[in-house]
C-alpha atoms as a PDB file:
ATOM      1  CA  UNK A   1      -3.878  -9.811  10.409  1.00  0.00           C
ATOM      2  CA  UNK A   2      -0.507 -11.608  10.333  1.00  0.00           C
ATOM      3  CA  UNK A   3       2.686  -9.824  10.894  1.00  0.00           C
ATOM      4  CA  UNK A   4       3.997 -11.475   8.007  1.00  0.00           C
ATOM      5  CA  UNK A   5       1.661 -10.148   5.481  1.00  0.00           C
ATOM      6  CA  UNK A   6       2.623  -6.508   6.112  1.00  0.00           C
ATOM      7  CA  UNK A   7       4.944  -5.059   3.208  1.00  0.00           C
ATOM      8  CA  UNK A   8       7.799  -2.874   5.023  1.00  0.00           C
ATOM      9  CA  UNK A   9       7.522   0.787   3.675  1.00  0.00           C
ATOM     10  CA  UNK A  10       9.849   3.533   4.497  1.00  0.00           C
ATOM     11  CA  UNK A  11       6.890   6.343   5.060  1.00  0.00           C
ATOM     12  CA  UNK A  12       6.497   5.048   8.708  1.00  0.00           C
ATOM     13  CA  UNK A  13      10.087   5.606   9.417  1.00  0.00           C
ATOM     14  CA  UNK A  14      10.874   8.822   7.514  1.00  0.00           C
ATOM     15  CA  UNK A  15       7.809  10.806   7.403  1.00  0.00           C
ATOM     16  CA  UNK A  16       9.546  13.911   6.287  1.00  0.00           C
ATOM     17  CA  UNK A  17      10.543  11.953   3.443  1.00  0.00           C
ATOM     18  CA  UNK A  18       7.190  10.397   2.748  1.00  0.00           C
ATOM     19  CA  UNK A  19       5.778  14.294   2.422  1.00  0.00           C
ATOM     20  CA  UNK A  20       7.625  15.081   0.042  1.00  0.00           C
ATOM     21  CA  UNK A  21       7.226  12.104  -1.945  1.00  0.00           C
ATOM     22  CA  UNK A  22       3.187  12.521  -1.652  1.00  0.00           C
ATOM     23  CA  UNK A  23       3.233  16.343  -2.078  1.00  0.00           C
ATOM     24  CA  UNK A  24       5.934  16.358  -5.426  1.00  0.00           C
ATOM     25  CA  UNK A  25       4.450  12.764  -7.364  1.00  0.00           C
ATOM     26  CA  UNK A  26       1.992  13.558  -9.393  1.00  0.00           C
ATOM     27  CA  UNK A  27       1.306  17.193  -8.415  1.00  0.00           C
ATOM     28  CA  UNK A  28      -0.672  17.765 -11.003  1.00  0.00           C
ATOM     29  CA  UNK A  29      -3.654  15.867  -9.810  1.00  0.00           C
ATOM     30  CA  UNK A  30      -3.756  13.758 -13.111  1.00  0.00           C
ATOM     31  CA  UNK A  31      -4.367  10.421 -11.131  1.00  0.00           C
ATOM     32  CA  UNK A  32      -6.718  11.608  -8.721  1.00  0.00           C
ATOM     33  CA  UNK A  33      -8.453  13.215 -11.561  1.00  0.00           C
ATOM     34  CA  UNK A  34      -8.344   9.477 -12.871  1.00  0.00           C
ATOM     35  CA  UNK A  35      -9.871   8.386  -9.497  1.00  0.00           C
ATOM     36  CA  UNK A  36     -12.427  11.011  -9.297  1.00  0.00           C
ATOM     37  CA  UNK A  37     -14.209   9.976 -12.388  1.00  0.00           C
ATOM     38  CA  UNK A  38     -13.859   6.477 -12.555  1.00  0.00           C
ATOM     39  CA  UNK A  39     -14.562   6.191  -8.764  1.00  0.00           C
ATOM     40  CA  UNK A  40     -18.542   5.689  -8.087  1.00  0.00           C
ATOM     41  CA  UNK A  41     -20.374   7.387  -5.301  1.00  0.00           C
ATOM     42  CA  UNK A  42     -21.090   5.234  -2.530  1.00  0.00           C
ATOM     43  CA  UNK A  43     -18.209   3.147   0.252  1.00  0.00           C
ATOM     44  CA  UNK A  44     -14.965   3.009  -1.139  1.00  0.00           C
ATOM     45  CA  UNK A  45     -12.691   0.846  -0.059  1.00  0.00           C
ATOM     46  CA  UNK A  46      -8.971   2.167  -0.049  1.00  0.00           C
ATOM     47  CA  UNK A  47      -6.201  -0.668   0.095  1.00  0.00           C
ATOM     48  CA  UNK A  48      -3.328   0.160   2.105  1.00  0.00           C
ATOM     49  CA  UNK A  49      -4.290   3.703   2.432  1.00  0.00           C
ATOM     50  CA  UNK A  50      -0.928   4.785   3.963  1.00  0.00           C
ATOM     51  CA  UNK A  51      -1.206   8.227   5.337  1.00  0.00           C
ATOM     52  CA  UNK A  52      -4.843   8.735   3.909  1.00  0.00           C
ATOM     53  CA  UNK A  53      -3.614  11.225   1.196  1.00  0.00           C
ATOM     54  CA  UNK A  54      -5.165   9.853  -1.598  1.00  0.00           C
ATOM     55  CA  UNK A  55      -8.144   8.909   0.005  1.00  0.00           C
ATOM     56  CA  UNK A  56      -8.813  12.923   1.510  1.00  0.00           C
ATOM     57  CA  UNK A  57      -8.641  14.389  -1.790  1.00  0.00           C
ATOM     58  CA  UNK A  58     -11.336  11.487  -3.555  1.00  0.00           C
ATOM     59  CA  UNK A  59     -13.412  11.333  -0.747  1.00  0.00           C
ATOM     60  CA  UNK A  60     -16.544  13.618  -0.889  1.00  0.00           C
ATOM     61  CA  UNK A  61     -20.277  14.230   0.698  1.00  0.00           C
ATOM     62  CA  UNK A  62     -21.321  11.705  -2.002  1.00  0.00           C
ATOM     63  CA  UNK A  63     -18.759   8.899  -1.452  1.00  0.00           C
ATOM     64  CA  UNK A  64     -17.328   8.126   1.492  1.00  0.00           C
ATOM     65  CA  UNK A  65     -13.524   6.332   1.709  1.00  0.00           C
ATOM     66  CA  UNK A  66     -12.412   3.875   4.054  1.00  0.00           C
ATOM     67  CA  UNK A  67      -9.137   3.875   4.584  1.00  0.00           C
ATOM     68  CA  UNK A  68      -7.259   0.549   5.409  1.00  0.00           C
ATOM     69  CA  UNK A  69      -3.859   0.155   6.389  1.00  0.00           C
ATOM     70  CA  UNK A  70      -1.740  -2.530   8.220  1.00  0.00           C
ATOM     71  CA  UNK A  71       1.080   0.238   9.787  1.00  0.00           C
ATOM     72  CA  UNK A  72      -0.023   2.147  12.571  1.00  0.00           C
ATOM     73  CA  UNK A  73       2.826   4.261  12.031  1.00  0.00           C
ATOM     74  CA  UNK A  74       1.103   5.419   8.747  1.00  0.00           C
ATOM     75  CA  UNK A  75      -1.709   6.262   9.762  1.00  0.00           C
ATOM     76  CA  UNK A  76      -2.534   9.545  10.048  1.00  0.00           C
ATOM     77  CA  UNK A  77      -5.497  10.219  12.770  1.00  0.00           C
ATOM     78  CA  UNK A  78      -5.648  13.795  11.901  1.00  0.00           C
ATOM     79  CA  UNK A  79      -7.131  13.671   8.893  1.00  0.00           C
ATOM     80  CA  UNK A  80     -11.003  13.570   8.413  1.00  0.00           C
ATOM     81  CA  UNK A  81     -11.036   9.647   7.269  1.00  0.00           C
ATOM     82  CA  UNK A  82     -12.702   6.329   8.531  1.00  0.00           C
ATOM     83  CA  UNK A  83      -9.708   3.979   9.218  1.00  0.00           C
ATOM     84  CA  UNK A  84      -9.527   0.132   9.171  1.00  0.00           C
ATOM     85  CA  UNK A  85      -6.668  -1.664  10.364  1.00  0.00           C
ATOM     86  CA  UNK A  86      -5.810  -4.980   7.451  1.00  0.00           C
ATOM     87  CA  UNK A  87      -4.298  -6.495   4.800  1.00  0.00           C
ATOM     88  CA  UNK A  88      -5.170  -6.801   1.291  1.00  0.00           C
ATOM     89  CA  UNK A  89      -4.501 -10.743   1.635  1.00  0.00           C
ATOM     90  CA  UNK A  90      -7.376 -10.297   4.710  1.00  0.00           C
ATOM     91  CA  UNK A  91      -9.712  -7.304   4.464  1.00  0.00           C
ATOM     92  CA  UNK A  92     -11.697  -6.977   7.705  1.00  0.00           C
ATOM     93  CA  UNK A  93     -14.948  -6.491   5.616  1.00  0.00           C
ATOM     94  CA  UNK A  94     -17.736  -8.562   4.788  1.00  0.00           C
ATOM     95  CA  UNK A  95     -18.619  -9.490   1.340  1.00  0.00           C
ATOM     96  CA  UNK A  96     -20.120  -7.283  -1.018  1.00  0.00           C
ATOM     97  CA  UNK A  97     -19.371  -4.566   1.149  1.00  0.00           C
ATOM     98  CA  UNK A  98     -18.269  -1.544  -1.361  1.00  0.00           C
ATOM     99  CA  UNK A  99     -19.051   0.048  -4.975  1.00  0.00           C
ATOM    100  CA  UNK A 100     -15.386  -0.060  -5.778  1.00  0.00           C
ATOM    101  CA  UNK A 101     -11.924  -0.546  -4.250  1.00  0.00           C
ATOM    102  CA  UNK A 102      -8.412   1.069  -5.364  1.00  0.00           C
ATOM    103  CA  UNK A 103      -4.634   0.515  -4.995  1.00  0.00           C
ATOM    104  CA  UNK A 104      -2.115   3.418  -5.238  1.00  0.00           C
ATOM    105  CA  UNK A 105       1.525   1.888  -5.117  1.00  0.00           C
ATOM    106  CA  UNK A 106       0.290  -0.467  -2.541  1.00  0.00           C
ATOM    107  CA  UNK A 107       0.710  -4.504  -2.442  1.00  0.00           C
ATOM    108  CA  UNK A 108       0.284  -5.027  -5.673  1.00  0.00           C
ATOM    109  CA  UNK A 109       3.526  -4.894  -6.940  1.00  0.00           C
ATOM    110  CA  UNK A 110       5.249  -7.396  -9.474  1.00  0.00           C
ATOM    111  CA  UNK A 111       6.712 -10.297  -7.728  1.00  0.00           C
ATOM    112  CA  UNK A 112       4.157 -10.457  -4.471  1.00  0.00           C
ATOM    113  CA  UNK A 113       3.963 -14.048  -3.999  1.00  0.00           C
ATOM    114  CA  UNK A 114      -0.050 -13.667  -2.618  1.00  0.00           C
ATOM    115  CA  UNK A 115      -1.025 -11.129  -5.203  1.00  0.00           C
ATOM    116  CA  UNK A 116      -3.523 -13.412  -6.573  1.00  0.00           C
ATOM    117  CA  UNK A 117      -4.990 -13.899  -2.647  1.00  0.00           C
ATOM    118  CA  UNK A 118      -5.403 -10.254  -2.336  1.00  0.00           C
ATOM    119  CA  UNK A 119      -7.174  -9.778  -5.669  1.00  0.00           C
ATOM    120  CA  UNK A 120      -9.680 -12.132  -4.607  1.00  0.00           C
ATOM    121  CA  UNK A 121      -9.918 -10.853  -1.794  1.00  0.00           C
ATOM    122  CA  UNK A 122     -10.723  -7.353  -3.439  1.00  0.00           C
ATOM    123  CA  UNK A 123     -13.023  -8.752  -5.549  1.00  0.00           C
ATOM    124  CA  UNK A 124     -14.843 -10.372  -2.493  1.00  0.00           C
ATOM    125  CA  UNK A 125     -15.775  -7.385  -0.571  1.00  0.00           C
ATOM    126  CA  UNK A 126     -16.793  -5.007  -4.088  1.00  0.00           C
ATOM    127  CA  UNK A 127     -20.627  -5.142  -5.146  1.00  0.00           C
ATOM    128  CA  UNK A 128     -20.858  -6.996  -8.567  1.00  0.00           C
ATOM    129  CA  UNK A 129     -20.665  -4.306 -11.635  1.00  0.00           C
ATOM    130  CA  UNK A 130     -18.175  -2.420  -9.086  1.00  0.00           C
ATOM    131  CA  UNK A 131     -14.963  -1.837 -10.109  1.00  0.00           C
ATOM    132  CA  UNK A 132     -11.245  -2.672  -9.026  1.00  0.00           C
ATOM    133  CA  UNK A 133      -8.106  -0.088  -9.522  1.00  0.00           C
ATOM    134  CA  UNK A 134      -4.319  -0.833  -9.077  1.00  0.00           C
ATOM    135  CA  UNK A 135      -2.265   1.720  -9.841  1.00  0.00           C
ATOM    136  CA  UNK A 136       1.154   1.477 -10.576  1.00  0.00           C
ATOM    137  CA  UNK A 137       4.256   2.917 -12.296  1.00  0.00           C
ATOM    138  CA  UNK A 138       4.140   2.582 -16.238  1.00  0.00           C
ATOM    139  CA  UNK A 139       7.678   2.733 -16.625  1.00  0.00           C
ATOM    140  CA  UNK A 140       9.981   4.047 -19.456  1.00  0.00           C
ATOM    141  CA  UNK A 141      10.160   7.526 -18.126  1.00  0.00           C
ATOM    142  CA  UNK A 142      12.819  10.275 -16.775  1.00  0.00           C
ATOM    143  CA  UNK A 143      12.392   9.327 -12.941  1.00  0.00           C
ATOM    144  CA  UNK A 144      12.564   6.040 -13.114  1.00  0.00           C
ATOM    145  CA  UNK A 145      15.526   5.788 -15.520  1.00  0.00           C
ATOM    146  CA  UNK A 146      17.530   6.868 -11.921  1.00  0.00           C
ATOM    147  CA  UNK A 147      16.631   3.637 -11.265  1.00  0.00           C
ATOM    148  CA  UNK A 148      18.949   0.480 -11.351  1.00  0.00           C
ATOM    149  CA  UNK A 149      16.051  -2.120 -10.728  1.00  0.00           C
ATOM    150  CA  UNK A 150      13.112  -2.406 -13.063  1.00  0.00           C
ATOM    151  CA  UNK A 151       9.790  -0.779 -11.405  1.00  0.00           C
ATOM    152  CA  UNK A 152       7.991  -0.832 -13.777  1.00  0.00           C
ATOM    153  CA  UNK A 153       4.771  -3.133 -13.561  1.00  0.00           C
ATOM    154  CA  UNK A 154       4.334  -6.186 -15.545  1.00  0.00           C
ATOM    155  CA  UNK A 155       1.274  -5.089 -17.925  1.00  0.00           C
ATOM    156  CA  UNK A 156       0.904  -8.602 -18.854  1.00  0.00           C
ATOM    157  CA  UNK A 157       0.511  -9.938 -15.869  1.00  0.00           C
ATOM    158  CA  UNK A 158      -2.224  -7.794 -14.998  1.00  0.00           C
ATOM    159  CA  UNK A 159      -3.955  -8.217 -18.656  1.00  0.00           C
ATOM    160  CA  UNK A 160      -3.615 -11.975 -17.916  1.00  0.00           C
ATOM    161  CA  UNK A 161      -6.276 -11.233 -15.155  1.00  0.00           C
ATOM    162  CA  UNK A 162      -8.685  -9.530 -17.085  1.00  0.00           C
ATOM    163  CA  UNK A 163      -7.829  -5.831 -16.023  1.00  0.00           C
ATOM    164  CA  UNK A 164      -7.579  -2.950 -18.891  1.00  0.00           C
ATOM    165  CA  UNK A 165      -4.403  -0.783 -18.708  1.00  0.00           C
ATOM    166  CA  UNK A 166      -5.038   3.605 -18.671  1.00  0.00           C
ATOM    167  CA  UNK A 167      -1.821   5.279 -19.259  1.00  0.00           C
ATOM    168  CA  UNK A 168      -1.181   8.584 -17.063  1.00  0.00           C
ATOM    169  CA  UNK A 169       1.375  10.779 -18.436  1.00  0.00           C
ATOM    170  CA  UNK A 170       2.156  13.198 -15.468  1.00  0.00           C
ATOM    171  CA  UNK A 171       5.763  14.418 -13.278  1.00  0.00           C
ATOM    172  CA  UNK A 172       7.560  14.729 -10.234  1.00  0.00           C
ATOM    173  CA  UNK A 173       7.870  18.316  -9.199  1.00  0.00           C
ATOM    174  CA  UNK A 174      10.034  19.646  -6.568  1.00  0.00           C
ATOM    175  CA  UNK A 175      10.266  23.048  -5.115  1.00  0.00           C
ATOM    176  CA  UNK A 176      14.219  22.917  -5.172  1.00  0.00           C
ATOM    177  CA  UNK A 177      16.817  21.411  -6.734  1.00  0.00           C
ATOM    178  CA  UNK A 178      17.791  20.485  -2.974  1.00  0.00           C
ATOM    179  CA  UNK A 179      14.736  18.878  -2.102  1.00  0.00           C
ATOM    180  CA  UNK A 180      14.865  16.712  -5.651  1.00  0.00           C
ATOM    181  CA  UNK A 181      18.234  15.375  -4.395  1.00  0.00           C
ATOM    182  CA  UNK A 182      17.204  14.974  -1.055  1.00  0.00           C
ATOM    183  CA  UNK A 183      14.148  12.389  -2.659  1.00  0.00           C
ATOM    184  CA  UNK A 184      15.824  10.779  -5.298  1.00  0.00           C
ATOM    185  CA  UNK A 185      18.901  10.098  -3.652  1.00  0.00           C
ATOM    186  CA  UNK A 186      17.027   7.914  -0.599  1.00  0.00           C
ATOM    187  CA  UNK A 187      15.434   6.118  -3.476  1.00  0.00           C
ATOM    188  CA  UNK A 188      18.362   5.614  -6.039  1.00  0.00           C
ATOM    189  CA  UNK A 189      21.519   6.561  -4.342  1.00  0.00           C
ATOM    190  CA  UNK A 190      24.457   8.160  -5.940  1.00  0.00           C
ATOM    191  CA  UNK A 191      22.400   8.899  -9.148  1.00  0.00           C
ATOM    192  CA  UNK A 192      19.623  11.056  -7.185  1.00  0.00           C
ATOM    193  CA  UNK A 193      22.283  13.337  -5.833  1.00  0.00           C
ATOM    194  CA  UNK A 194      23.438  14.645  -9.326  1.00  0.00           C
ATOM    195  CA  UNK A 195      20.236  15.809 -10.316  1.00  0.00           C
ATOM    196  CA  UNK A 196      20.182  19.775 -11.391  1.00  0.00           C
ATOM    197  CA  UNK A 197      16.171  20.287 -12.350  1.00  0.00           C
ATOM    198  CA  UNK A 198      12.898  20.283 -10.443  1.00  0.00           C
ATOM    199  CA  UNK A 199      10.402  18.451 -12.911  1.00  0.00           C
ATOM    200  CA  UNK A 200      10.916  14.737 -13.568  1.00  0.00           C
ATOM    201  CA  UNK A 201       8.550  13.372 -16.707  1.00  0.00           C
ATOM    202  CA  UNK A 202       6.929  10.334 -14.314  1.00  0.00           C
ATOM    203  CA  UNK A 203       4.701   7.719 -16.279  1.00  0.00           C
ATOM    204  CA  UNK A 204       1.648   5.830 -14.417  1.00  0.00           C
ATOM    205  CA  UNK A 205      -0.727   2.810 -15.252  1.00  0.00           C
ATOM    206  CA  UNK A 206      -4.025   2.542 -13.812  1.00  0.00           C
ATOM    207  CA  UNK A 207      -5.298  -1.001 -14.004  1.00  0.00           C
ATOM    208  CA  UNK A 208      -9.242  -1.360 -13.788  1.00  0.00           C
ATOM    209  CA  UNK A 209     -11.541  -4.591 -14.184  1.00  0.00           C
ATOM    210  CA  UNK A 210     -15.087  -4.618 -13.129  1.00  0.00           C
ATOM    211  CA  UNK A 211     -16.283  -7.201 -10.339  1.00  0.00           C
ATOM    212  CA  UNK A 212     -18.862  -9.986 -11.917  1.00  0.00           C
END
C-alpha cells in the first residue's frame, strides 16, 4: 500500500466531528436499508470502511463484512468487525474472494485520477454474478446547496461504465441548531454558520453493476 494512494479525510483528525457527521447523514437508515437488501449473504468486502459504521449495522450472522481501510487513525478496533488494512487501487485480497463489495463516500469520487484502477480492482476480488455499489451524493438538494463546489457525482461517468443509478431521497438531522452549525460550517464555512433548522433534505445515488 503506497502512501500516495491514501485520500486525506478529516474523520482521523476530528473524530468528534466525524460522529456527528455519521450519526446526523442519513439517520433514517434509507441507505443502509438500500444495502441490506441489495447486499447478498456471504463475505462482503467494504472499501474504505472508515470507522466501520456502515459496515456494523449491514453486517449480520448470515454475512459477514470486512472492513478495509488505509488510515489507522480511522479505524475503530472497538467495534465487532474484521479489519484489513488497503487501498481500493490495491485490495489485499485474492481474486474472486467476495459475493459483493460497496463504497460509501469513499475513493470513488469524480475527478480520482485511478478510479478506473480501483474499479478493476473491485471487480477482481467479487465472485462473477456478484455485485459492485458506489455510493455517492446525488446532488440538487438543501445541504449541498451550502456548498460552493459541485459534489455532486458525475452520473454519466458512472453509466459510461455500465453501472445503474438508485436515487435515495433521505436528510441530515441534527439534534440542535448548534450542532447543525457546528457541521456545516467545517464543511462550507461562513454559509454553515447561518443555518436556523435541524433537518437538511440530503439526496444520494447508489451506483450498482453486477461482476461478469
Amino acid at each position: 500500500m503506497k502512501q500516495s494512494d491514501i485520500i486525506p479525510f478529516y474523520g482521523g483528525k476530528y473524530p468528534e466531528l466525524f460522529e456527528i457527521e455519521r450519526r446526523c447523514m442519513d439517520r433514517e437508515g434509507k441507505v443502509i436499508d438500500f444495502l441490506n437488501s441489495s447486499l447478498p449473504n456471504g463475505k462482503i468486502l467494504d472499501i474504505g470502511a472508515g470507522n466501520g459504521f456502515t459496515a456494523e449495522k449491514v453486517m449480520h450472522s448470515s454475512r459477514q463484512i470486512i472492513a478495509m481501510e488505509p488510515d489507522d487513525n480511522m479505524i475503530d478496533q472497538h467495534k465487532d468487525l474484521v479489519w484489513a488494512k488497503g487501498t481500493a487501487q490495491h485490495i489485499p485480497f485474492h481474486s474472486n474472494t467476495f459475493e459483493a463489495a460497496y463504497a460509501t463516500w469513499a475513493f470513488f469520487f469524480n475527478g480520482i485520477p485511478d478510479l478506473d484502477q480501483g474499479l478493476k480492482e473491485a471487480k477482481r476480488v467479487v465472485k462473477s454474478g456478484g455485485d459492485i455499489i458506489i455510493v455517492d451524493n446525488y446532488g440538487h438538494d438543501e445541504f449541498l446547496s451550502y456548498s460552493k463546489q459541485n459534489l455532486s457525482s458525475d452520473s454519466k461517468m458512472w453509466t459510461e461504465r455500465g453501472f445503474t443509478a438508485h436515487f435515495i431521497e433521505t436528510a441530515f438531522i441534527f439534534d440542535s441548531v448548534e450542532e447543525a452549525r457546528t457541521l456545516l460550517s467545517f464543511y462550507f464555512g461562513e454559509a454553515g454558520q447561518t443555518v436556523e433548522k435541524t433537518t437538511f433534505e440530503y439526496k444520494v445515488v447508489a451506483y450498482t453493476k453486477q461482476v461478469e
